[in-house]
N, C-alpha and C. Protein backbone atom coordinates (compact mmCIF):
# COMPACT_ATOMS: atom_id res chain seq x y z
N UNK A 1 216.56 109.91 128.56
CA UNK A 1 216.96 110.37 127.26
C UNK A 1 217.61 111.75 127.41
N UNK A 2 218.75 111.95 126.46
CA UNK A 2 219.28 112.94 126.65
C UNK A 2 219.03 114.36 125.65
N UNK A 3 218.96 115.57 126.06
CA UNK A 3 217.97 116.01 125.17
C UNK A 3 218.81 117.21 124.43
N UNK A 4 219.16 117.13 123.05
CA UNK A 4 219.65 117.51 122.13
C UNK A 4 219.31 118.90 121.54
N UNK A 5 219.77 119.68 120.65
CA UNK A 5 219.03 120.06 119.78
C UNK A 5 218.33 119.69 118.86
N UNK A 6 219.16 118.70 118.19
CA UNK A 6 218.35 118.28 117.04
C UNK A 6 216.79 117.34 117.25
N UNK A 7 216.85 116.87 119.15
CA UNK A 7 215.50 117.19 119.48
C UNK A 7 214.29 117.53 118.94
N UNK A 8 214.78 118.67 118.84
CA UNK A 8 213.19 119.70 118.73
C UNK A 8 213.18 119.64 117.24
N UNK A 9 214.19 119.18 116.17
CA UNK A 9 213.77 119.40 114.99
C UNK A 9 212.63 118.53 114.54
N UNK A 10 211.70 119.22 113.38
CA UNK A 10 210.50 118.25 112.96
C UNK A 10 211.27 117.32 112.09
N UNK A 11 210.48 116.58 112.29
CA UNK A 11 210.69 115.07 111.53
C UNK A 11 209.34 114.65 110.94
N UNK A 12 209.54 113.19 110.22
CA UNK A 12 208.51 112.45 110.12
C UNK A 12 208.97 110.81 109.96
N UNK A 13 208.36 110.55 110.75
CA UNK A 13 208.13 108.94 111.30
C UNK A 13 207.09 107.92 110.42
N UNK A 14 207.93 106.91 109.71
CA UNK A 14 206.84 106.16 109.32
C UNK A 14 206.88 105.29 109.96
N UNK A 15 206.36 103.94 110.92
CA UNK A 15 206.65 103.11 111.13
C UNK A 15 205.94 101.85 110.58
N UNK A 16 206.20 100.50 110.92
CA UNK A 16 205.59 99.41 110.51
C UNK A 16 205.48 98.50 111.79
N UNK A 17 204.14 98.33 112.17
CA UNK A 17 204.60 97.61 113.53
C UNK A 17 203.74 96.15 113.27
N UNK A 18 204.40 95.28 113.81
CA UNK A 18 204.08 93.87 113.20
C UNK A 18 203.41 92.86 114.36
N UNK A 19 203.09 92.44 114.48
CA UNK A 19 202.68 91.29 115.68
C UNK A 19 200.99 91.46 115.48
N UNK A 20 200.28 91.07 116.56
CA UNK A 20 198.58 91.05 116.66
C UNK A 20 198.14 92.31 116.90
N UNK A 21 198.49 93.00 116.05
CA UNK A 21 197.82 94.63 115.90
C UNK A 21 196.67 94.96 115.54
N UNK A 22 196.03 94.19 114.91
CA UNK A 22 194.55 94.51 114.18
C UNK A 22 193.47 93.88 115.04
N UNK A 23 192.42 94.44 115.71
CA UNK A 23 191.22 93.84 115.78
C UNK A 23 191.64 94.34 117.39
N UNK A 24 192.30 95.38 117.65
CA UNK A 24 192.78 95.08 119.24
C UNK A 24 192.20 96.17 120.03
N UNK A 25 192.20 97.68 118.56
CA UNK A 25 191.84 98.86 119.28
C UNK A 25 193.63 99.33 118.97
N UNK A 26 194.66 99.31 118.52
CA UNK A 26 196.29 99.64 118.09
C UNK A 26 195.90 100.75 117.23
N UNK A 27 195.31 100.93 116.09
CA UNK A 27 195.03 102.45 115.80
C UNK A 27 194.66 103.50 116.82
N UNK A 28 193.78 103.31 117.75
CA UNK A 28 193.24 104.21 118.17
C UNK A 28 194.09 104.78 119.15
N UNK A 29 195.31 103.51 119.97
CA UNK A 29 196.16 103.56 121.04
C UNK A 29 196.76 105.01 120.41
N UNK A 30 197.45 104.25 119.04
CA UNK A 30 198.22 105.19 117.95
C UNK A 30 197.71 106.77 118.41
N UNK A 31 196.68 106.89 118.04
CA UNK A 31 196.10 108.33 117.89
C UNK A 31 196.07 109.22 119.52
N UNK A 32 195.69 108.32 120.11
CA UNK A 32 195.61 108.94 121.33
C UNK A 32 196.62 109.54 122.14
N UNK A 33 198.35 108.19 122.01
CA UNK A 33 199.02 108.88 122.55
C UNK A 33 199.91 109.41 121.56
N UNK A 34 199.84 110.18 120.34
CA UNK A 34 200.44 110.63 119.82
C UNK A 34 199.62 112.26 119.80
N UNK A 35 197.96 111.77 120.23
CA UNK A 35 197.66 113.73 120.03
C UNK A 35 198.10 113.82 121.52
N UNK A 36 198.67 112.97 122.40
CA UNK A 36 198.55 113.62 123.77
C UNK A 36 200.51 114.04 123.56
N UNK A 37 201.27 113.92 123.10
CA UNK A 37 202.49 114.40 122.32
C UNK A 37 202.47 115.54 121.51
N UNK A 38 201.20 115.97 121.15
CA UNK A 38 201.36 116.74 120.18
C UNK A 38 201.97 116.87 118.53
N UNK A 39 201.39 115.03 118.24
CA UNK A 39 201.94 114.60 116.79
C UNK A 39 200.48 114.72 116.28
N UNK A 40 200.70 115.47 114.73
CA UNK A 40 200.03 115.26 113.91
C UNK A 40 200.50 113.75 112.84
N UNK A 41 199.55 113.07 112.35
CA UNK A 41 199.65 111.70 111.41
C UNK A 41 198.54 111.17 111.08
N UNK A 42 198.79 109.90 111.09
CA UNK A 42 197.72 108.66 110.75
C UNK A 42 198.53 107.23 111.23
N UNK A 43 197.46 106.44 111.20
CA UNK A 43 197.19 105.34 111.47
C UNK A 43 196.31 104.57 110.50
N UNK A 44 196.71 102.72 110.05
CA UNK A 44 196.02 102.48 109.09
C UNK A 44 196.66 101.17 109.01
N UNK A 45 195.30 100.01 108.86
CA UNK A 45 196.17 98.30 108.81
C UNK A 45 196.33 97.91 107.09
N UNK A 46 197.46 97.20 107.48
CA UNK A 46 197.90 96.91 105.93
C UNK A 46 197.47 95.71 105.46
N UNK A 47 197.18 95.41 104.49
CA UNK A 47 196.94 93.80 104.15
C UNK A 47 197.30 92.89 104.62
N UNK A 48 198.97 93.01 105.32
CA UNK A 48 199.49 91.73 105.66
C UNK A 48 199.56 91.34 107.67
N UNK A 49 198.37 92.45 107.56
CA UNK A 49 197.98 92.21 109.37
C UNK A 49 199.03 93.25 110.12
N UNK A 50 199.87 93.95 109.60
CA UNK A 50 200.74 95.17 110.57
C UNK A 50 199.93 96.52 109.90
N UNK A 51 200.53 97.40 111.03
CA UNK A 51 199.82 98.59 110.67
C UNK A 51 200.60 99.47 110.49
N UNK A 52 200.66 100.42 109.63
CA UNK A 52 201.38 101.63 109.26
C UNK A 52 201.28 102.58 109.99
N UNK A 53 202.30 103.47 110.90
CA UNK A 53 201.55 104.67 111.76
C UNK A 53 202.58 105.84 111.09
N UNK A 54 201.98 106.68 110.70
CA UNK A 54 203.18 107.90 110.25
C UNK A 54 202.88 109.17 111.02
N UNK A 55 203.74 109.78 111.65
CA UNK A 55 203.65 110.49 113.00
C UNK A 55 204.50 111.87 112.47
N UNK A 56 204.57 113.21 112.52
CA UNK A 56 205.44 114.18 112.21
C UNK A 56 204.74 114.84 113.56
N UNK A 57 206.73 115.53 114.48
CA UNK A 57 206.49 116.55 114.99
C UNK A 57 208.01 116.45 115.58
N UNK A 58 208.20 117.09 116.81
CA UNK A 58 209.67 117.00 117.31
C UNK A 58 210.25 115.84 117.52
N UNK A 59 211.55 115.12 117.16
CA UNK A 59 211.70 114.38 116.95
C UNK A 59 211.77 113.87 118.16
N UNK A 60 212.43 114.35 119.63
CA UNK A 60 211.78 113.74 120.80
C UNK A 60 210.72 112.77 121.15
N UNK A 61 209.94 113.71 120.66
CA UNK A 61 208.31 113.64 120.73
C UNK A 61 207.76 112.50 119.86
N UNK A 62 208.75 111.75 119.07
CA UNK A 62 207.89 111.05 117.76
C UNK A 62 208.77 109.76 118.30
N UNK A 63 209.59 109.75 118.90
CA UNK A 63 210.99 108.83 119.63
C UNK A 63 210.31 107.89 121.14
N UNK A 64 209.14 109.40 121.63
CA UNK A 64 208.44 109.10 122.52
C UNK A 64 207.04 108.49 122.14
N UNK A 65 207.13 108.44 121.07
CA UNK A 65 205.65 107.99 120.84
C UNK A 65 206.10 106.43 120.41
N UNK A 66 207.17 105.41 119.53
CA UNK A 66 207.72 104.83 119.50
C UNK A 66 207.78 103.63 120.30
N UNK A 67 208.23 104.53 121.61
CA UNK A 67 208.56 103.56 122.77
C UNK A 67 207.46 103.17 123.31
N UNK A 68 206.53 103.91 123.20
CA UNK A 68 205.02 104.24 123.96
C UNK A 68 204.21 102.75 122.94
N UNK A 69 204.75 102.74 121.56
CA UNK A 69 203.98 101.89 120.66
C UNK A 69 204.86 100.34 121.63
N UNK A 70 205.80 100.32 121.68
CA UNK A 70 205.97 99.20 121.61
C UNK A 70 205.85 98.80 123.32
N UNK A 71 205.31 99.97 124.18
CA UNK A 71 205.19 99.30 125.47
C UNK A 71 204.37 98.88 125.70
N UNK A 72 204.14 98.83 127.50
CA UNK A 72 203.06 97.19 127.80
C UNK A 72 201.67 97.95 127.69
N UNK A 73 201.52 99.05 127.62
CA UNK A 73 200.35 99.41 127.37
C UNK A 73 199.22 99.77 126.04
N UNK A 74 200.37 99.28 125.10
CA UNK A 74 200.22 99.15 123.82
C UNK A 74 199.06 97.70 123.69
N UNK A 75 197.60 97.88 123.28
CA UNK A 75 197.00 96.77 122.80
C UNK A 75 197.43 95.60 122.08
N UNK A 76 196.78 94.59 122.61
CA UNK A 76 197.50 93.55 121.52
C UNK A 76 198.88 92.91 121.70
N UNK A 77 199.91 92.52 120.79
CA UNK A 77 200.96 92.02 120.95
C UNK A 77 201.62 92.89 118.88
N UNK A 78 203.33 93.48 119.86
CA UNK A 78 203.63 94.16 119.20
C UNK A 78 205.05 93.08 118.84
N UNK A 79 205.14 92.47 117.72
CA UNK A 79 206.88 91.73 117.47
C UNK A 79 207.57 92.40 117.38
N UNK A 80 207.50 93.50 116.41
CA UNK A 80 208.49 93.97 115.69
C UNK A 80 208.49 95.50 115.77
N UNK A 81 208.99 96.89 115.50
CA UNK A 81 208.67 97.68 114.75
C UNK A 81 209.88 98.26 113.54
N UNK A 82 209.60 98.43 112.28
CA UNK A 82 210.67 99.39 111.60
C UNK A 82 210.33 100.31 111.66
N UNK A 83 211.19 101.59 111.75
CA UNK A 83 210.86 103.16 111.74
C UNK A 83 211.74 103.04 110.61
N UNK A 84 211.60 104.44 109.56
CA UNK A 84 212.12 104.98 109.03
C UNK A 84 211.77 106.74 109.26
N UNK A 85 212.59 107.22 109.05
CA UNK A 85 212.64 108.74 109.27
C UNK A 85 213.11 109.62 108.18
N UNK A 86 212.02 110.74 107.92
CA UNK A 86 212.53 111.79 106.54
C UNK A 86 211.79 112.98 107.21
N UNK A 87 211.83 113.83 106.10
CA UNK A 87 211.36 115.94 106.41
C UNK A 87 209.93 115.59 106.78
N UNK A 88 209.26 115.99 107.55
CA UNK A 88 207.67 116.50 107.64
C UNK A 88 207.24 117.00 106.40
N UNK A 89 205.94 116.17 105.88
CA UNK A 89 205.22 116.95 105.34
C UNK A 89 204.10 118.18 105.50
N UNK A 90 204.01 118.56 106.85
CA UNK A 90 203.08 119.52 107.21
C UNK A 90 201.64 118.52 107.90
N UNK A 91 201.87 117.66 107.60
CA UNK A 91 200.67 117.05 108.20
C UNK A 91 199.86 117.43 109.60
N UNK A 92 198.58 117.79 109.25
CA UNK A 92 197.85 118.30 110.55
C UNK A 92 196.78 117.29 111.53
N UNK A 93 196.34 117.21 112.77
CA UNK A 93 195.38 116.02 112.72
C UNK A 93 195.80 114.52 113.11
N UNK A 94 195.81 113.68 113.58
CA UNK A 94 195.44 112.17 113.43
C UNK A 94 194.50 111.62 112.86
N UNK A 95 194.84 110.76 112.08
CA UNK A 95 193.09 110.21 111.61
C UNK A 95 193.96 108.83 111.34
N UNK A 96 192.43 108.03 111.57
CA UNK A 96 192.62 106.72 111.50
C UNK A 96 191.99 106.07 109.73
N UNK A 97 193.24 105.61 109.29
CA UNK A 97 192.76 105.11 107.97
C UNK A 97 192.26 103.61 108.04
């Protein structure tokens, strides 16, 4: 990856990641390698069996957490993910909803 300025700007990441996410231990993956990034967010399963992860910090860093969701070390089985991207809300912490 090539590394930008707009890099380092904060962001915030919502994503939706779809496949056999629930029941796997995929929240906790979530949390772990996103405090080892240095993202504050959450994690949290939705009714329809995908889980919501919303991640704010350098956008690098949230790009890297992403790839990290959908690789082989990711629990479970991942189909799909949508990201969408807007401003940080200040969010501090991971926590699992």
């Amino acid at each position: 990856m090539v590394t930008t300025a707009d890099d380092s700007e904060p962001v915030r990441l919502t994503a939706r990641v779809r496949g056999r996410v629930q029941g796997v231990g995929f929240r906790w993956f979530a949390r772990r390698v996103a405090q080892s990034l240095g993202l504050a967010g959450k994690a949290m399963n939705l009714p329809d069996g995908s889980v919501e992860v919303v991640a704010e910090g350098p956008r690098a860093a949230c790009e890297r957490f992403v790839d990290a969701l959908r690789g082989p070390a990711a629990p479970g089985y991942v189909e799909a993910i949508t990201a969408q991207w807007s401003t940080p809300d200040g969010m501090r912490g991971f926590r699992i909803d």
